[in-house]
Protein backbone atom coordinates (compact mmCIF):
# COMPACT_ATOMS: atom_id res chain seq x y z
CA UNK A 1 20.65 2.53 6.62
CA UNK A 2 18.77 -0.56 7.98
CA UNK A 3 17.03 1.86 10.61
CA UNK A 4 15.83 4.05 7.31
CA UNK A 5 14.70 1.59 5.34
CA UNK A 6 13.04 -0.11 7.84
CA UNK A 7 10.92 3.33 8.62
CA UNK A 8 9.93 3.52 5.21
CA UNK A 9 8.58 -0.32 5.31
CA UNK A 10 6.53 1.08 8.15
CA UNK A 11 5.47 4.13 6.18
CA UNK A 12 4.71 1.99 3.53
CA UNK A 13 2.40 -0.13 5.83
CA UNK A 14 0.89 2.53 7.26
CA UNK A 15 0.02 3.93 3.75
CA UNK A 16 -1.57 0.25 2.75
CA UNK A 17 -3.84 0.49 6.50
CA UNK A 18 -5.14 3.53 5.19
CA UNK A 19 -5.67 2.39 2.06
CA UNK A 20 -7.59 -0.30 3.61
CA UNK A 21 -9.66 1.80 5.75
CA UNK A 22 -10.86 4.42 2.99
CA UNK A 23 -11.48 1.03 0.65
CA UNK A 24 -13.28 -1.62 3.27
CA UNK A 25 -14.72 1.35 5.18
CA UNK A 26 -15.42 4.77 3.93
CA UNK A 27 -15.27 4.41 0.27
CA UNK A 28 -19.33 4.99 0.48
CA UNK A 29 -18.78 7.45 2.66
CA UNK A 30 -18.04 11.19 1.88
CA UNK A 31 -14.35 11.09 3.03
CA UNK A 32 -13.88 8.05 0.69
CA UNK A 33 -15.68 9.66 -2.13
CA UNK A 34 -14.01 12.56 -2.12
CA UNK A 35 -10.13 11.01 -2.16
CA UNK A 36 -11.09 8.80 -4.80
CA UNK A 37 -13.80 11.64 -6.99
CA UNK A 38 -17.04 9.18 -6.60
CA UNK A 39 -20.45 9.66 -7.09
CA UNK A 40 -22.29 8.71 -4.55
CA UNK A 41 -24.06 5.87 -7.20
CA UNK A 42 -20.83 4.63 -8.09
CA UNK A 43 -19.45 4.46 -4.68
CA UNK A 44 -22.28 2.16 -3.72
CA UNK A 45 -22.61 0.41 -6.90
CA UNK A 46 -18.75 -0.34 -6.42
CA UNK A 47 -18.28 -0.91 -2.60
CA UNK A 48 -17.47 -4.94 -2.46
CA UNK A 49 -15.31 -4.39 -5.31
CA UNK A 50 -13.39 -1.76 -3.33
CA UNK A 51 -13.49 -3.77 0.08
CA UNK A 52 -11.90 -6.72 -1.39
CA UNK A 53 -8.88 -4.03 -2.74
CA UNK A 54 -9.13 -3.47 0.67
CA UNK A 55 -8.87 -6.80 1.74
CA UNK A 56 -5.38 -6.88 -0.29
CA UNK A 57 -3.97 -3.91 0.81
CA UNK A 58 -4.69 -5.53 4.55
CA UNK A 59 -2.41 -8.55 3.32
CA UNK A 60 0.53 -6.35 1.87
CA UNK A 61 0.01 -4.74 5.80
CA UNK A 62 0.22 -8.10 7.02
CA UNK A 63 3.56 -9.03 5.34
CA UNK A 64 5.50 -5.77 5.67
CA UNK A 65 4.77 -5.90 9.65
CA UNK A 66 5.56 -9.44 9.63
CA UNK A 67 8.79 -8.49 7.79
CA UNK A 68 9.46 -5.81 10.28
CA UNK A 69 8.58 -7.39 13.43
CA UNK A 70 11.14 -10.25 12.57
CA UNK A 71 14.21 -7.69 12.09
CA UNK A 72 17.11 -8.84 9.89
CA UNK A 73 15.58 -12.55 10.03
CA UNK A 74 12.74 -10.67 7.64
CA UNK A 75 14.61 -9.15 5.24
CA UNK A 76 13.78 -10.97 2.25
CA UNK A 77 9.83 -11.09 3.40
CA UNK A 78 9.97 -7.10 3.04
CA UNK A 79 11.29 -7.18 -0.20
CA UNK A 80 9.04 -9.39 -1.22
CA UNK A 81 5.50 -7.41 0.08
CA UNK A 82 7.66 -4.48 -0.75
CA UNK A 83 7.95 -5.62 -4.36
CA UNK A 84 4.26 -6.44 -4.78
CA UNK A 85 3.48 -2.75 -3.74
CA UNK A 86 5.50 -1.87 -6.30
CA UNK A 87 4.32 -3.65 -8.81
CA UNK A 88 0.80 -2.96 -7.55
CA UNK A 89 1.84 0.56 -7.99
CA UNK A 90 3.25 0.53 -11.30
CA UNK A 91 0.07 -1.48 -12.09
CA UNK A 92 -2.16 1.32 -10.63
CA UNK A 93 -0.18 4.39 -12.43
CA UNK A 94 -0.86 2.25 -15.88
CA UNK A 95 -4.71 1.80 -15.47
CA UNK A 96 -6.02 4.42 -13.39
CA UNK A 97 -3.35 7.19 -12.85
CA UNK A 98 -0.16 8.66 -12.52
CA UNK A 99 -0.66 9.78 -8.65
CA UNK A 100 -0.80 6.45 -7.97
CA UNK A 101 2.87 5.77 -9.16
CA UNK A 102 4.03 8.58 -6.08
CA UNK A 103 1.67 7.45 -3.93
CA UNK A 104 2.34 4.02 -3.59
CA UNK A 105 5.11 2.56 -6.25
CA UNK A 106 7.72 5.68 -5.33
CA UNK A 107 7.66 5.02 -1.33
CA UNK A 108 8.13 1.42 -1.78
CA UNK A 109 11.01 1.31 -4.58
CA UNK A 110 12.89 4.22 -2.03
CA UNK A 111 12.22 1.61 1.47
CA UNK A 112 13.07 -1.26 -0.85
CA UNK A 113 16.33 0.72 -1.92
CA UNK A 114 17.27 1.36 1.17
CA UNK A 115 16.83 -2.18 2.58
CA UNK A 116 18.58 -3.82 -0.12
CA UNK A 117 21.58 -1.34 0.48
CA UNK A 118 21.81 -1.61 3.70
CA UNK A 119 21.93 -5.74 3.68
């Protein structure tokens, strides 16, 4: 069980470096427009809003490795960046769209699950 959840955690950070990249780095870009359906004018109008999302998702990558790379000594740091990618998530479903809920909020609640059953 802790080997499971702890693959999700990674998923989930891996997810949240992504994020990061497409926000901080390609959101003007046409792979960055296209995931997230910009115009070009928005995307540009809008790109040190998105970077500093970025920023954040950077921190929730931050945590979960730190989490990870301390074992069982970290459980209760991944719950805790697992639980604000949750919340981010549900937060993201409410005001922008549902996708975001599987995205995001689904992949987290499943790796925090896991980790809190396999304690």
């Amino acid at each position: 069980m802790n080997l499971a959840a702890n693959l999700l955690t990674a998923l989930v950070a891996l997810l949240h470096l992504w994020f990061l990249v497409l926000e901080m780095f390609l959101w003007t870009r046409p792979a960055g427009r296209r995931v997230f359906k910009l115009t070009p004018e928005f995307a540009q109008q809008s790109r040190v809003l998105a970077a500093n999302q970025g920023l954040y998702n950077g921190f929730l990558v931050a945590g979960l490795a730190w989490g990870l790379w301390l074992g069982a000594d970290g459980f209760a740091i991944k719950l805790f960046f697992l639980g604000c990618v949750i919340v981010a998530g549900v937060f993201g479903a409410l005001t922008v769209g549902r996708k975001i809920l599987f995205i995001q909020a689904l992949p987290a609640a499943l790796a925090f699950a896991l980790l809190w059953l396999g304690r």
